[in-house]
N, C-alpha and C. Protein backbone atom coordinates (compact mmCIF):
# COMPACT_ATOMS: atom_id res chain seq x y z
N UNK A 1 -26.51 0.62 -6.76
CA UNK A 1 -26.22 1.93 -7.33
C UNK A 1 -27.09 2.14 -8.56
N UNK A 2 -27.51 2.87 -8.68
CA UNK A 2 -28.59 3.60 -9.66
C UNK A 2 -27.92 4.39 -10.88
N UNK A 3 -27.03 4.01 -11.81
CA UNK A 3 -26.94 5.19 -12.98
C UNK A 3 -27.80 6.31 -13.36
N UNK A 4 -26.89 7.23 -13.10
CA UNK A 4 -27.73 8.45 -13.48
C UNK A 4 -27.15 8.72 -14.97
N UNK A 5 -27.84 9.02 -16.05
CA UNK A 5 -26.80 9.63 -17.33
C UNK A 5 -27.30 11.26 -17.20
N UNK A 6 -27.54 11.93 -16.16
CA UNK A 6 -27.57 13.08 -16.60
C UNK A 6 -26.61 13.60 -15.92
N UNK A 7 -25.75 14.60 -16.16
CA UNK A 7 -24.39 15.24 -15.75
C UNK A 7 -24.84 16.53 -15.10
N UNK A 8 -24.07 16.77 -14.11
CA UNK A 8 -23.79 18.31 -13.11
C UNK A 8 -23.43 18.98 -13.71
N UNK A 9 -23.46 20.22 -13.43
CA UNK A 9 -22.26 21.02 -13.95
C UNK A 9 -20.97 20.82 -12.90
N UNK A 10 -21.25 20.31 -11.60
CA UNK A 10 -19.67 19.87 -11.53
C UNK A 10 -19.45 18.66 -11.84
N UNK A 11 -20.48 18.05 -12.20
CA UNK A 11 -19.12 16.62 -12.69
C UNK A 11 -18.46 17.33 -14.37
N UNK A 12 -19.20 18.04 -15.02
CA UNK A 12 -18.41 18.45 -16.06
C UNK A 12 -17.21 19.15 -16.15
N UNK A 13 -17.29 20.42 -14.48
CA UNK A 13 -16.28 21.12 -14.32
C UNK A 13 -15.07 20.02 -14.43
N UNK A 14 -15.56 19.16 -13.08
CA UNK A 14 -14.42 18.03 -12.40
C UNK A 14 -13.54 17.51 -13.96
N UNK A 15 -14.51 16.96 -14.60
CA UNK A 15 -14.25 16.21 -16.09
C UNK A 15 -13.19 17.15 -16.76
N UNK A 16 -13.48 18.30 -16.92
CA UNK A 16 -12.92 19.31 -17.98
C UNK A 16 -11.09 19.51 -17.15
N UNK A 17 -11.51 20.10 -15.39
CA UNK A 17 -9.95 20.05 -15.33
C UNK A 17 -9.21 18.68 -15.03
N UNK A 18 -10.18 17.74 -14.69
CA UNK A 18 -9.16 16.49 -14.96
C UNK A 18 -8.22 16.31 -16.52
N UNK A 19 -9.23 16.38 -17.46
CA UNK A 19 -8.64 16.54 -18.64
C UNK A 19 -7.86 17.16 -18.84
N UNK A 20 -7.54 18.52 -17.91
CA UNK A 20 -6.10 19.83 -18.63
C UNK A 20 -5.61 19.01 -17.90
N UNK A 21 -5.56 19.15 -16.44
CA UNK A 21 -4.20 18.44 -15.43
C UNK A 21 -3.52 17.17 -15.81
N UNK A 22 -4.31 16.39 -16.69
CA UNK A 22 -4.01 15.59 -17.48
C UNK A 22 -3.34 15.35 -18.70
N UNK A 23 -3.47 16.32 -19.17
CA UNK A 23 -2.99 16.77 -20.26
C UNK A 23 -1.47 17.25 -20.60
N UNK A 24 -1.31 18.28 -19.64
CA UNK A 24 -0.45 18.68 -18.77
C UNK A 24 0.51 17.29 -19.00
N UNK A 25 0.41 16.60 -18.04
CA UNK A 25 1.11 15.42 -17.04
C UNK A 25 1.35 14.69 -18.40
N UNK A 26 0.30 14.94 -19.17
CA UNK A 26 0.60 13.89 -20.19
C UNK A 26 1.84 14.01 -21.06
N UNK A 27 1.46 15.47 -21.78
CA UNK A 27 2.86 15.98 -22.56
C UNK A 27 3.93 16.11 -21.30
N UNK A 28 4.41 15.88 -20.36
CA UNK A 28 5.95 16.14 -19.68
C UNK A 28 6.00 14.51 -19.76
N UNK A 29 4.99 13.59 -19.83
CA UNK A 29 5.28 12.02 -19.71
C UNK A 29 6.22 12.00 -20.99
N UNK A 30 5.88 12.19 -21.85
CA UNK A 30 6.52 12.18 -23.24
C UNK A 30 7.79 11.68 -22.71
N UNK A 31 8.40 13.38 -22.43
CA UNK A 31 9.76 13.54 -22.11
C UNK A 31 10.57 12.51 -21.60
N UNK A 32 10.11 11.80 -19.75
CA UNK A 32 10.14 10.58 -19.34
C UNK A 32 10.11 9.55 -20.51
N UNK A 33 9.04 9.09 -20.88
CA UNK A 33 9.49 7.61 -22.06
C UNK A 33 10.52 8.19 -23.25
N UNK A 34 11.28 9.29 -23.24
CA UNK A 34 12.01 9.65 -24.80
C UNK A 34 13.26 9.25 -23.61
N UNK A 35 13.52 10.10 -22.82
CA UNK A 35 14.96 9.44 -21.87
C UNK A 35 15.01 8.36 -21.50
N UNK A 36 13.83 7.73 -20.95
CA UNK A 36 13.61 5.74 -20.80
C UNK A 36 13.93 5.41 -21.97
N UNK A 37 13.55 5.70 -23.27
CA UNK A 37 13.92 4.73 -24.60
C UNK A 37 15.59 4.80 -24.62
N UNK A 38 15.62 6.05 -24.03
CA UNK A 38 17.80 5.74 -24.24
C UNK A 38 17.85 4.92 -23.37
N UNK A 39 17.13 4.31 -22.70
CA UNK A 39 18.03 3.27 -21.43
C UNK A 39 17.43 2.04 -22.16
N UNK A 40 16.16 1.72 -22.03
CA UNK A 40 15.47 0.30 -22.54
C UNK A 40 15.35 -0.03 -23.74
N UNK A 41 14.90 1.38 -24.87
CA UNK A 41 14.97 0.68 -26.18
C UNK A 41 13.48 0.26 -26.72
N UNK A 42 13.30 -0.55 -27.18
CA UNK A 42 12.38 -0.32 -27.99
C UNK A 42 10.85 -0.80 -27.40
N UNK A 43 10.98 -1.56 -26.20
CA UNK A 43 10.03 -1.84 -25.45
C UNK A 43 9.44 -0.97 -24.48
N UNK A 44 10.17 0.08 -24.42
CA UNK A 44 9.88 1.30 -23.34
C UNK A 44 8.66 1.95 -23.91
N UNK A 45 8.04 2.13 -24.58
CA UNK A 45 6.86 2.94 -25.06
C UNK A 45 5.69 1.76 -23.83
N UNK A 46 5.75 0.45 -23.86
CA UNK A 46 4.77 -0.38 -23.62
C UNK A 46 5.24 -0.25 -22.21
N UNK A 47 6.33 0.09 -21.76
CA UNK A 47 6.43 0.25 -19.80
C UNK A 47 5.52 0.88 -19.47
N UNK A 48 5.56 2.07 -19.83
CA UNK A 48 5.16 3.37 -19.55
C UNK A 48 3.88 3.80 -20.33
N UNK A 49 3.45 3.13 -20.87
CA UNK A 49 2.46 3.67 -21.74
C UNK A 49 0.73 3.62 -21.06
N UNK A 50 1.01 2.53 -19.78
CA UNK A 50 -0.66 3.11 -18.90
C UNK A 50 -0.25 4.12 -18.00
N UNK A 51 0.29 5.03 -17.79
CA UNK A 51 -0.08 6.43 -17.50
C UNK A 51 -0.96 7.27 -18.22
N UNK A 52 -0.47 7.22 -19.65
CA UNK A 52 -1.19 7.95 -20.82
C UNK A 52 -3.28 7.39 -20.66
N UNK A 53 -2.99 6.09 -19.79
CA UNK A 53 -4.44 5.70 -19.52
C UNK A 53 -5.17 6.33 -18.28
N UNK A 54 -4.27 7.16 -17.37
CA UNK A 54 -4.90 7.25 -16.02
C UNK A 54 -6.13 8.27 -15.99
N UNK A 55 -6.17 9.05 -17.05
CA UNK A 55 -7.27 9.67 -16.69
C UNK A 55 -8.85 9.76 -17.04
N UNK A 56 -9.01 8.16 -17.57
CA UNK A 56 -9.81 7.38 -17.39
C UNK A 56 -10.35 7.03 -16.72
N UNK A 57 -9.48 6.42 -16.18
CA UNK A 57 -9.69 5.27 -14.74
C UNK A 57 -9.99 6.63 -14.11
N UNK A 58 -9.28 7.05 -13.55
CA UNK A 58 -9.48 8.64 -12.37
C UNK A 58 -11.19 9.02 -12.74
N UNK A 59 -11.09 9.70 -13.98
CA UNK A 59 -12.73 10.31 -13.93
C UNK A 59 -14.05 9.09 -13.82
N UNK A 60 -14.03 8.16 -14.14
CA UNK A 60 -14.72 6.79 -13.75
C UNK A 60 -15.19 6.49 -13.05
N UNK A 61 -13.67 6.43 -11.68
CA UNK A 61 -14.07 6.23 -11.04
C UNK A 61 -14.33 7.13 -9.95
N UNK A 62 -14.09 8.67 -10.42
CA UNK A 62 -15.06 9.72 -9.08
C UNK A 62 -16.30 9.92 -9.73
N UNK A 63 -16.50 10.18 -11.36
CA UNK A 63 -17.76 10.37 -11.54
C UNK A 63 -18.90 9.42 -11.81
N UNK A 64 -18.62 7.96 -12.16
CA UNK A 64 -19.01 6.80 -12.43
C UNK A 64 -20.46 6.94 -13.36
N UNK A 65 -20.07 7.34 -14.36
CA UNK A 65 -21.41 7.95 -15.42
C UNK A 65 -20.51 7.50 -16.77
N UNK A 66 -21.64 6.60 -17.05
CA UNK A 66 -21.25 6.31 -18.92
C UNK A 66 -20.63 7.79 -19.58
N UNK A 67 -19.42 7.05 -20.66
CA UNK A 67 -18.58 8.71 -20.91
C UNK A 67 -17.29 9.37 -20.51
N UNK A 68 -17.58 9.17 -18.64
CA UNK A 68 -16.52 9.25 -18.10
C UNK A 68 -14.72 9.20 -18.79
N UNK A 69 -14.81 7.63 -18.76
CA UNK A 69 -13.44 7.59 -19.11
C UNK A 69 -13.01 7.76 -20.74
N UNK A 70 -14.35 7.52 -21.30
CA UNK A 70 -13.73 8.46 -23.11
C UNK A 70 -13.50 9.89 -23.06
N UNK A 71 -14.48 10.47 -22.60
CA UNK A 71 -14.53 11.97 -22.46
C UNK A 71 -13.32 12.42 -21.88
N UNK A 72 -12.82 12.21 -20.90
CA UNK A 72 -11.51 12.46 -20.03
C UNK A 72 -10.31 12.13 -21.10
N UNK A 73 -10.21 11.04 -21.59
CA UNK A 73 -8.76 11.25 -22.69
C UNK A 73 -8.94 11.66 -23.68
N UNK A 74 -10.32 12.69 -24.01
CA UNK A 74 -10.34 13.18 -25.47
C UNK A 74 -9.90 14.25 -25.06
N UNK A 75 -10.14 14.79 -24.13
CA UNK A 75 -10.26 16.30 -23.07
C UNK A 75 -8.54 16.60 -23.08
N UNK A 76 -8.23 15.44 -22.64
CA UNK A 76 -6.57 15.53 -22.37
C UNK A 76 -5.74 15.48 -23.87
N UNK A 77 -6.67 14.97 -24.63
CA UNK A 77 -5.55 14.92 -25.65
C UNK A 77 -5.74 15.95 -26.48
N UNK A 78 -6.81 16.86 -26.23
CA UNK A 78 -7.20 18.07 -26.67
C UNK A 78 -6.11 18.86 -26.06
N UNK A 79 -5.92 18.75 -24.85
CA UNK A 79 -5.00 20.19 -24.12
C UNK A 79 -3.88 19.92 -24.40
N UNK A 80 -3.77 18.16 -24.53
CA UNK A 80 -2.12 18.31 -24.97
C UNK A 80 -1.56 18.86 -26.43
N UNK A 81 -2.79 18.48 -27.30
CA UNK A 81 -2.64 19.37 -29.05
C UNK A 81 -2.13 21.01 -28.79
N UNK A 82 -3.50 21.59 -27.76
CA UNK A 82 -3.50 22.91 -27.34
C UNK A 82 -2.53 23.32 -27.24
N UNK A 83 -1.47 22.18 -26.36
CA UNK A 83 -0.21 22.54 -25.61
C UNK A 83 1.00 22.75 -26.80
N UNK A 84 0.98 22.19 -28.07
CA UNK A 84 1.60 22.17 -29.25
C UNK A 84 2.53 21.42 -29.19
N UNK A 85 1.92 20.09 -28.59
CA UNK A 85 1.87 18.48 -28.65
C UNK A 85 2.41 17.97 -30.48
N UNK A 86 4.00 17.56 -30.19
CA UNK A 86 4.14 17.28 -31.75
C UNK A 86 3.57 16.29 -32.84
N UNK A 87 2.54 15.80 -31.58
CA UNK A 87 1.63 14.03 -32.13
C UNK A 87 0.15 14.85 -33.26
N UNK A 88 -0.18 16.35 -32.72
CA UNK A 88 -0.99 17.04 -33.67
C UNK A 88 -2.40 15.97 -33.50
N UNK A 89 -3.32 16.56 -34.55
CA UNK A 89 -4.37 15.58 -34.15
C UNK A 89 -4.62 14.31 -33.99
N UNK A 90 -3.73 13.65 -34.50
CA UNK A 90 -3.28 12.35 -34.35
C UNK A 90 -4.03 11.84 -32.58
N UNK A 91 -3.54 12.67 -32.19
CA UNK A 91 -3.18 12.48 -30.48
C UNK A 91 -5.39 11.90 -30.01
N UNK A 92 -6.07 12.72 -31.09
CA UNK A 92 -7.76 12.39 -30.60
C UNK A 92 -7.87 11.15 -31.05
N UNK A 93 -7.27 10.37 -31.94
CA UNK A 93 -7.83 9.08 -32.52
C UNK A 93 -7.02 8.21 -31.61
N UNK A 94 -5.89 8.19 -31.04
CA UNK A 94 -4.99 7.35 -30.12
C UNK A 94 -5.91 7.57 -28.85
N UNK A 95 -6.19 8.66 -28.22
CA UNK A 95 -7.22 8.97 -26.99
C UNK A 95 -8.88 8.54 -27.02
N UNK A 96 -9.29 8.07 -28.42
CA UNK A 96 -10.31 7.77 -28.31
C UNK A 96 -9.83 6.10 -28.17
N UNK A 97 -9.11 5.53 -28.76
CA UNK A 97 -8.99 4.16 -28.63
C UNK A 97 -8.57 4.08 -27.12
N UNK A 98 -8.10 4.41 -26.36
CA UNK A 98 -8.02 4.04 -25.33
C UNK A 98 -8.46 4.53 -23.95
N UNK A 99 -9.44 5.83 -24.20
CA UNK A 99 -10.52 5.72 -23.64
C UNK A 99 -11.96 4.69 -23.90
N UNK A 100 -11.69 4.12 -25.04
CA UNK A 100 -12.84 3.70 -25.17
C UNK A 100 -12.50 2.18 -24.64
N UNK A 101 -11.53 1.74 -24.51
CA UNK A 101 -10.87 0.61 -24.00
C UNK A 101 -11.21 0.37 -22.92
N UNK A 102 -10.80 1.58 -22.28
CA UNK A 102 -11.27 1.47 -20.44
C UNK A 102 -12.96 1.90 -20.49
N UNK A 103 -13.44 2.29 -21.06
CA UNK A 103 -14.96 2.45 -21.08
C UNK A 103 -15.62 1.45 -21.47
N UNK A 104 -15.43 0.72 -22.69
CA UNK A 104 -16.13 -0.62 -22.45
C UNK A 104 -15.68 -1.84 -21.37
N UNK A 105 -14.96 -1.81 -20.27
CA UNK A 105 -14.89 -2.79 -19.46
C UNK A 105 -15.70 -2.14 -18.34
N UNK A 106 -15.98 -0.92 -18.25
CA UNK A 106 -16.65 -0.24 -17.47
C UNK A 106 -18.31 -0.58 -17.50
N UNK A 107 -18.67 -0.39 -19.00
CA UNK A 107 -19.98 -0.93 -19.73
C UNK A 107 -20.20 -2.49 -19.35
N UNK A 108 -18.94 -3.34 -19.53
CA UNK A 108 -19.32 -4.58 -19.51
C UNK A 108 -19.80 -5.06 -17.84
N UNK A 109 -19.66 -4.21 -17.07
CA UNK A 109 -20.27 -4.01 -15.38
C UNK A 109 -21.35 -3.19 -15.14
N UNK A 110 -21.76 -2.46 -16.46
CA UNK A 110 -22.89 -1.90 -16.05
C UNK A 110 -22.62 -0.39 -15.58
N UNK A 111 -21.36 -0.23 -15.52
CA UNK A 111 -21.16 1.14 -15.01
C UNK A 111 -21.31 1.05 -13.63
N UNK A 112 -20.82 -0.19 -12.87
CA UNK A 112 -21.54 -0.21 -11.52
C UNK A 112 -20.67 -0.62 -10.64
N UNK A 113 -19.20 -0.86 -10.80
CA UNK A 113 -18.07 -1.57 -10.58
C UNK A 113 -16.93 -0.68 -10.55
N UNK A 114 -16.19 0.05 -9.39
CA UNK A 114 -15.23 0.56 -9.48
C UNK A 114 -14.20 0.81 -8.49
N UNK A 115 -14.22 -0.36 -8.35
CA UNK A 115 -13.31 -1.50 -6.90
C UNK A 115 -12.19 -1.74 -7.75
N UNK A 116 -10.90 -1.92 -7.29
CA UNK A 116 -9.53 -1.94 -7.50
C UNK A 116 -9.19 -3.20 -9.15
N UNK A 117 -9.47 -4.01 -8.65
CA UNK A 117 -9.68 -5.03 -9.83
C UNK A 117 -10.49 -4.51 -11.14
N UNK A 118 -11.11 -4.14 -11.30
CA UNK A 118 -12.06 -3.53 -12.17
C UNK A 118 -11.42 -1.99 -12.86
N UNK A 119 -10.96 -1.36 -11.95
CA UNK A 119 -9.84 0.15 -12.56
C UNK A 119 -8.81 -0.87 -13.23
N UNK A 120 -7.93 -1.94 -12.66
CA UNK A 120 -7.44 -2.86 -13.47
C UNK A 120 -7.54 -3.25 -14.73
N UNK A 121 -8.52 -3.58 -14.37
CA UNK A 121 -9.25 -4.10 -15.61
C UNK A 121 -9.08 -3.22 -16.79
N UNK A 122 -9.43 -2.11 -16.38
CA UNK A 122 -9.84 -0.84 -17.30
C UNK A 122 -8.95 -0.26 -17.89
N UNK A 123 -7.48 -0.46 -16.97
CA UNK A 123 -6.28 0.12 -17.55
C UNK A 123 -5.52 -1.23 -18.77
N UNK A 124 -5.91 -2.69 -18.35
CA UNK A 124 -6.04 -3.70 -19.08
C UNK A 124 -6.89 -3.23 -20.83
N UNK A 125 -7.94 -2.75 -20.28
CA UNK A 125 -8.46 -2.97 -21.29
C UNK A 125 -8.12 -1.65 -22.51
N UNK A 126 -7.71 -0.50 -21.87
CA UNK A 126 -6.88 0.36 -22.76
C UNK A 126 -5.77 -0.04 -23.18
N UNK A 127 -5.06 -0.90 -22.61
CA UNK A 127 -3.62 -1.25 -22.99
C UNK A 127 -4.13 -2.46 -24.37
N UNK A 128 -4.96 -3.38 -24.49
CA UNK A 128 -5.76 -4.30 -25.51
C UNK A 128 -5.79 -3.14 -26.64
N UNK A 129 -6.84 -2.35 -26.53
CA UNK A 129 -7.18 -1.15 -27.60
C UNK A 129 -5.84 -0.23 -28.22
N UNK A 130 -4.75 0.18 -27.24
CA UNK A 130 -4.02 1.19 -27.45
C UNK A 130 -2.94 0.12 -28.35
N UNK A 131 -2.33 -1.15 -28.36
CA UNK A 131 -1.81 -2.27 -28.63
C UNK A 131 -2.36 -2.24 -30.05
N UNK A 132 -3.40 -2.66 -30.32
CA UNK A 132 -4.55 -2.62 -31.36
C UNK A 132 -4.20 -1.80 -32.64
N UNK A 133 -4.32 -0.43 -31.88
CA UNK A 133 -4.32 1.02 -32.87
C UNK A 133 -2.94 0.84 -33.07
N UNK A 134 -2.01 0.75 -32.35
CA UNK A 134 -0.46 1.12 -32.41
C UNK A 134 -0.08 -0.19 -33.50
N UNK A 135 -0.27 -1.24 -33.74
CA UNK A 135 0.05 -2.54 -34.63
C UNK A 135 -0.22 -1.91 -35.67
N UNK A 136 -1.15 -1.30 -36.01
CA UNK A 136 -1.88 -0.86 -37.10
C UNK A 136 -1.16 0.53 -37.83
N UNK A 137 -1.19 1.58 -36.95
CA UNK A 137 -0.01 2.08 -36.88
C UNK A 137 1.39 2.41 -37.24
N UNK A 138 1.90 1.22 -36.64
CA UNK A 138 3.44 0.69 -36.66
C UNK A 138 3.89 -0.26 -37.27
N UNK A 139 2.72 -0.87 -37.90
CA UNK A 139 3.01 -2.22 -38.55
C UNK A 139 3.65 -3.01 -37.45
N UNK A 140 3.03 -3.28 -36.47
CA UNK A 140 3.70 -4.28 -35.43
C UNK A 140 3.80 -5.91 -36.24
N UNK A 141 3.37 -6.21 -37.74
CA UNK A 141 3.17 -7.49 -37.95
C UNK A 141 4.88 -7.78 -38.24
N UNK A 142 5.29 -6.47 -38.44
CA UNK A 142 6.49 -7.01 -39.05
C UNK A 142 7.55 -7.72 -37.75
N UNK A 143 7.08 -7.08 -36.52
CA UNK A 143 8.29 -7.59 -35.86
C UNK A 143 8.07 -8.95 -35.14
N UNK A 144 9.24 -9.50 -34.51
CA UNK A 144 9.37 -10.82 -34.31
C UNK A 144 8.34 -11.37 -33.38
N UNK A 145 8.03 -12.39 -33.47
CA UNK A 145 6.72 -12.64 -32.53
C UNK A 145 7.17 -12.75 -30.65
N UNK A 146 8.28 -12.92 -30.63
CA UNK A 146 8.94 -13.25 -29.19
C UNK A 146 8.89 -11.51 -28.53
N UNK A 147 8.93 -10.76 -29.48
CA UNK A 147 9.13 -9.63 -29.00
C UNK A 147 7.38 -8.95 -29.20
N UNK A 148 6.93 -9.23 -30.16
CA UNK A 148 5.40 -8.68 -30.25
C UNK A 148 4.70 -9.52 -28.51
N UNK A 149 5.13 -10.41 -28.25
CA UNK A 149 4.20 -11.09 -26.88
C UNK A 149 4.91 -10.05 -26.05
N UNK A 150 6.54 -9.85 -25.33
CA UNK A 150 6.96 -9.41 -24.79
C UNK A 150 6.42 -7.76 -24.77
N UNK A 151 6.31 -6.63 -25.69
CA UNK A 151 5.39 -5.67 -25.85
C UNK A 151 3.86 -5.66 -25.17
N UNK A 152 3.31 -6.66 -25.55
CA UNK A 152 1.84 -6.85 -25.28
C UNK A 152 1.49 -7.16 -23.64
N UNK A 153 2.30 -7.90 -23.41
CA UNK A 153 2.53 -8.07 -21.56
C UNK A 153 2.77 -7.16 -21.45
N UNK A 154 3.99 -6.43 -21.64
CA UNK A 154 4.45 -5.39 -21.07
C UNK A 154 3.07 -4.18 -20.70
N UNK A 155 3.07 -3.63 -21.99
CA UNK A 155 1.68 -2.43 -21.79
C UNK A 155 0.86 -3.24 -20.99
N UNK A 156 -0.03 -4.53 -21.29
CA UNK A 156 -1.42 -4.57 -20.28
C UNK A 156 -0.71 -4.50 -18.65
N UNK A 157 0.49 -5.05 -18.21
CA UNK A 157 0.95 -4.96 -16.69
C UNK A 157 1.16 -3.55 -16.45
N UNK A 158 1.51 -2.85 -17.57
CA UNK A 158 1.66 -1.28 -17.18
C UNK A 158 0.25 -0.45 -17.43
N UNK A 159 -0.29 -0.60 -17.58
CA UNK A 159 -2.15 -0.81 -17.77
C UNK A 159 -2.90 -1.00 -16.72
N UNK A 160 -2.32 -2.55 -15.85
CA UNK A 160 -2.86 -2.27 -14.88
C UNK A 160 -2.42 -1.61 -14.07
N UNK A 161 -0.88 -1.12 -13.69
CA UNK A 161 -0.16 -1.20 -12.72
C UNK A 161 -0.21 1.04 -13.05
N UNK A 162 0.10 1.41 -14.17
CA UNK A 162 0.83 2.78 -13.99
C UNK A 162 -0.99 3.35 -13.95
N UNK A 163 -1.42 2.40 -15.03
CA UNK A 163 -3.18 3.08 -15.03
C UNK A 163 -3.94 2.32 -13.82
N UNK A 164 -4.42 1.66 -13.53
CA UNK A 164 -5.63 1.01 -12.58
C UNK A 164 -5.02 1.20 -11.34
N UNK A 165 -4.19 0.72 -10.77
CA UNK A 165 -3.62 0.98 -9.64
C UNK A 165 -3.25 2.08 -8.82
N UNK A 166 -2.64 2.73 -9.88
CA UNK A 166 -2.12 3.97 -9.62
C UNK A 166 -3.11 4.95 -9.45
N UNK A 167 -4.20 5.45 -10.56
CA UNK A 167 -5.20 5.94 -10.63
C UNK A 167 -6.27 5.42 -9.53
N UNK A 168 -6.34 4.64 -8.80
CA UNK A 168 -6.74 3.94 -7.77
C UNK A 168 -6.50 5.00 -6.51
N UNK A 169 -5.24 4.38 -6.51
CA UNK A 169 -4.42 5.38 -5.66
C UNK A 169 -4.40 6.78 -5.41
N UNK A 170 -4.85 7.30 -6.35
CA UNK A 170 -5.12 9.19 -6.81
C UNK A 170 -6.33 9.36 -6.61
N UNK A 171 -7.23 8.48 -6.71
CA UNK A 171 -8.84 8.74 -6.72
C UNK A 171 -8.59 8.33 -4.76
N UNK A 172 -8.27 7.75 -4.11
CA UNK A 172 -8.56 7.20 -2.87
C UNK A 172 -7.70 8.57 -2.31
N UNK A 173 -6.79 9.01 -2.84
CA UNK A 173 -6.43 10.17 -1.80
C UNK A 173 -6.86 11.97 -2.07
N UNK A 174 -7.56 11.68 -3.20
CA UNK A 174 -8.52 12.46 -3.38
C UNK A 174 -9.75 12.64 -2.90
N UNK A 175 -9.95 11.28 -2.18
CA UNK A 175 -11.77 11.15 -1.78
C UNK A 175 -10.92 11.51 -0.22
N UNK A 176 -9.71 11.18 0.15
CA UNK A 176 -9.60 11.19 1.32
C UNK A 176 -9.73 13.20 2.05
N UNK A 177 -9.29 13.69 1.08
CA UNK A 177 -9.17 15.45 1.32
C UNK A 177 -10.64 15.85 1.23
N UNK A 178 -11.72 15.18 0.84
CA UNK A 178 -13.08 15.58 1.12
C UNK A 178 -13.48 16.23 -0.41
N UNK A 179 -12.67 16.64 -1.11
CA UNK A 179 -12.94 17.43 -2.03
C UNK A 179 -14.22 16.43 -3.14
N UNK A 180 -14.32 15.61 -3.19
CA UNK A 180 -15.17 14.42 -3.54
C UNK A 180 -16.68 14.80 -3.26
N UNK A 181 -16.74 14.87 -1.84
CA UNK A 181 -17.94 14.81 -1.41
C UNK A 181 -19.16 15.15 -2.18
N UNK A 182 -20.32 14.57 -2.21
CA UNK A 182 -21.66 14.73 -2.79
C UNK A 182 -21.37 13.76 -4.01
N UNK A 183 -20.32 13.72 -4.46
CA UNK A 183 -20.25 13.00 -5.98
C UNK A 183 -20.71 11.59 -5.84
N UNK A 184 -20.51 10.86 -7.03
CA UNK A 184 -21.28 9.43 -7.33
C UNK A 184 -20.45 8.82 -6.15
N UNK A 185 -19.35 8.67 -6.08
CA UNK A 185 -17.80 7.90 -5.97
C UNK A 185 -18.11 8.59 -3.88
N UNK A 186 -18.69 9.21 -3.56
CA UNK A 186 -19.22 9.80 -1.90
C UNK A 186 -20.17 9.18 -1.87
N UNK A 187 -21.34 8.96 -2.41
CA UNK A 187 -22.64 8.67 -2.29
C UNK A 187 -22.15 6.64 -2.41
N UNK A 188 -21.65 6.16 -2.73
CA UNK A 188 -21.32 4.79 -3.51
C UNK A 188 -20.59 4.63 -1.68
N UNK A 189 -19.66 4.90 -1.41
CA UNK A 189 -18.81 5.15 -0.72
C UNK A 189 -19.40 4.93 1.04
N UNK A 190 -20.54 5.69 1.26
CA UNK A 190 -21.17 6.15 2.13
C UNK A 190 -22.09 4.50 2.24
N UNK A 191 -22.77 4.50 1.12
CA UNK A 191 -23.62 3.06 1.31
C UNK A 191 -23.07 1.56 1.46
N UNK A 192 -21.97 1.92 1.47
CA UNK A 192 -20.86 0.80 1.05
C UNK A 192 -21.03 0.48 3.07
N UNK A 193 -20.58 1.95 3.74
CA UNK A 193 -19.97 1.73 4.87
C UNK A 193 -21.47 1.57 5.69
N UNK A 194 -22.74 2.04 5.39
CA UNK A 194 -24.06 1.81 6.30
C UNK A 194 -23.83 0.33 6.28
């Protein structure tokens, strides 16, 4: 596969409404982890918290162009501000850390890798970054270390599992409706099966 860094105007379209539909999905997620915290408590932010990664992984891996997966959660966390998102700008510095999470494991392949293990990876590697910012944050030093490990598993399995997997899953039944076609993620796809 050959990186291209120059962009379509539809991979930008694609990029831009992934980012609202995302955005979207993102602010009603809220809602979901505020009713999960009445059931689980204080570990529930880290269940649920690689969804907030999927639209990374998603643009990645249909458009597979350095950018991809930062650009896509700045996009989203733009529409969710738009949306009058109570996190306020806050919401671009949390979206850049964990787009950029899943973008450098993307980098560390070259941009050339976007097979199931590897979206994994990517939702792994936002959950590392998003962990990161949030300690910092939250002062995670203060809390007990049995529970800081228990947190940290938690998000990277929901990292891989709500982000890489899942987003896996959305990109494969997206390529399946054709709507894909011509893109990196068709062309990748096509040479795979010659």
């Amino acid at each position: 596969m050959n990186i291209s860094y120059r962009w379509s105007l539809r991979e930008i379209l694609i990029l831009a409404v992934l980012g609202a539909v995302f955005g979207v999905l993102y602010l009603g997620w809220v809602q979901i982890w505020l009713i999960a915290q009445a059931i689980l408590g204080a570990v529930t932010m880290d269940v649920v918290m690689g969804f907030w990664f999927i639209v990374s992984i998603i643009a990645a891996a249909i458009i597979r162009k350095p950018g991809a997966a930062l650009a896509s959660e700045m996009l989203a966390a733009l529409t969710e501000i738009l949306l009058g998102s109570p996190a306020g700008l806050l919401l671009l510095l949390a979206a850049f850390v964990q787009g950029a999470g899943a973008e450098i494991v993307f980098a560390a392949r070259g941009w050339r890798d976007y097979r199931l293990p590897m979206l994994m990876a990517a939702g792994i590697g936002s959950a590392v970054f998003s962990f990161a910012y949030t300690w910092i944050m939250f002062n995670y030093g203060a809390l007990a270390p049995g529970l800081l490990v228990a947190m940290f598993v938690l998000r990277c399995l929901s990292g891989a599992l709500l982000g890489g997997l899942l987003g896996h899953l959305i990109v494969e039944a997206l390529y399946r409706t054709g709507v894909l076609s011509g893109l990196a993620i068709d062309h990748d796809k096509r040479l795979a099966r010659a």
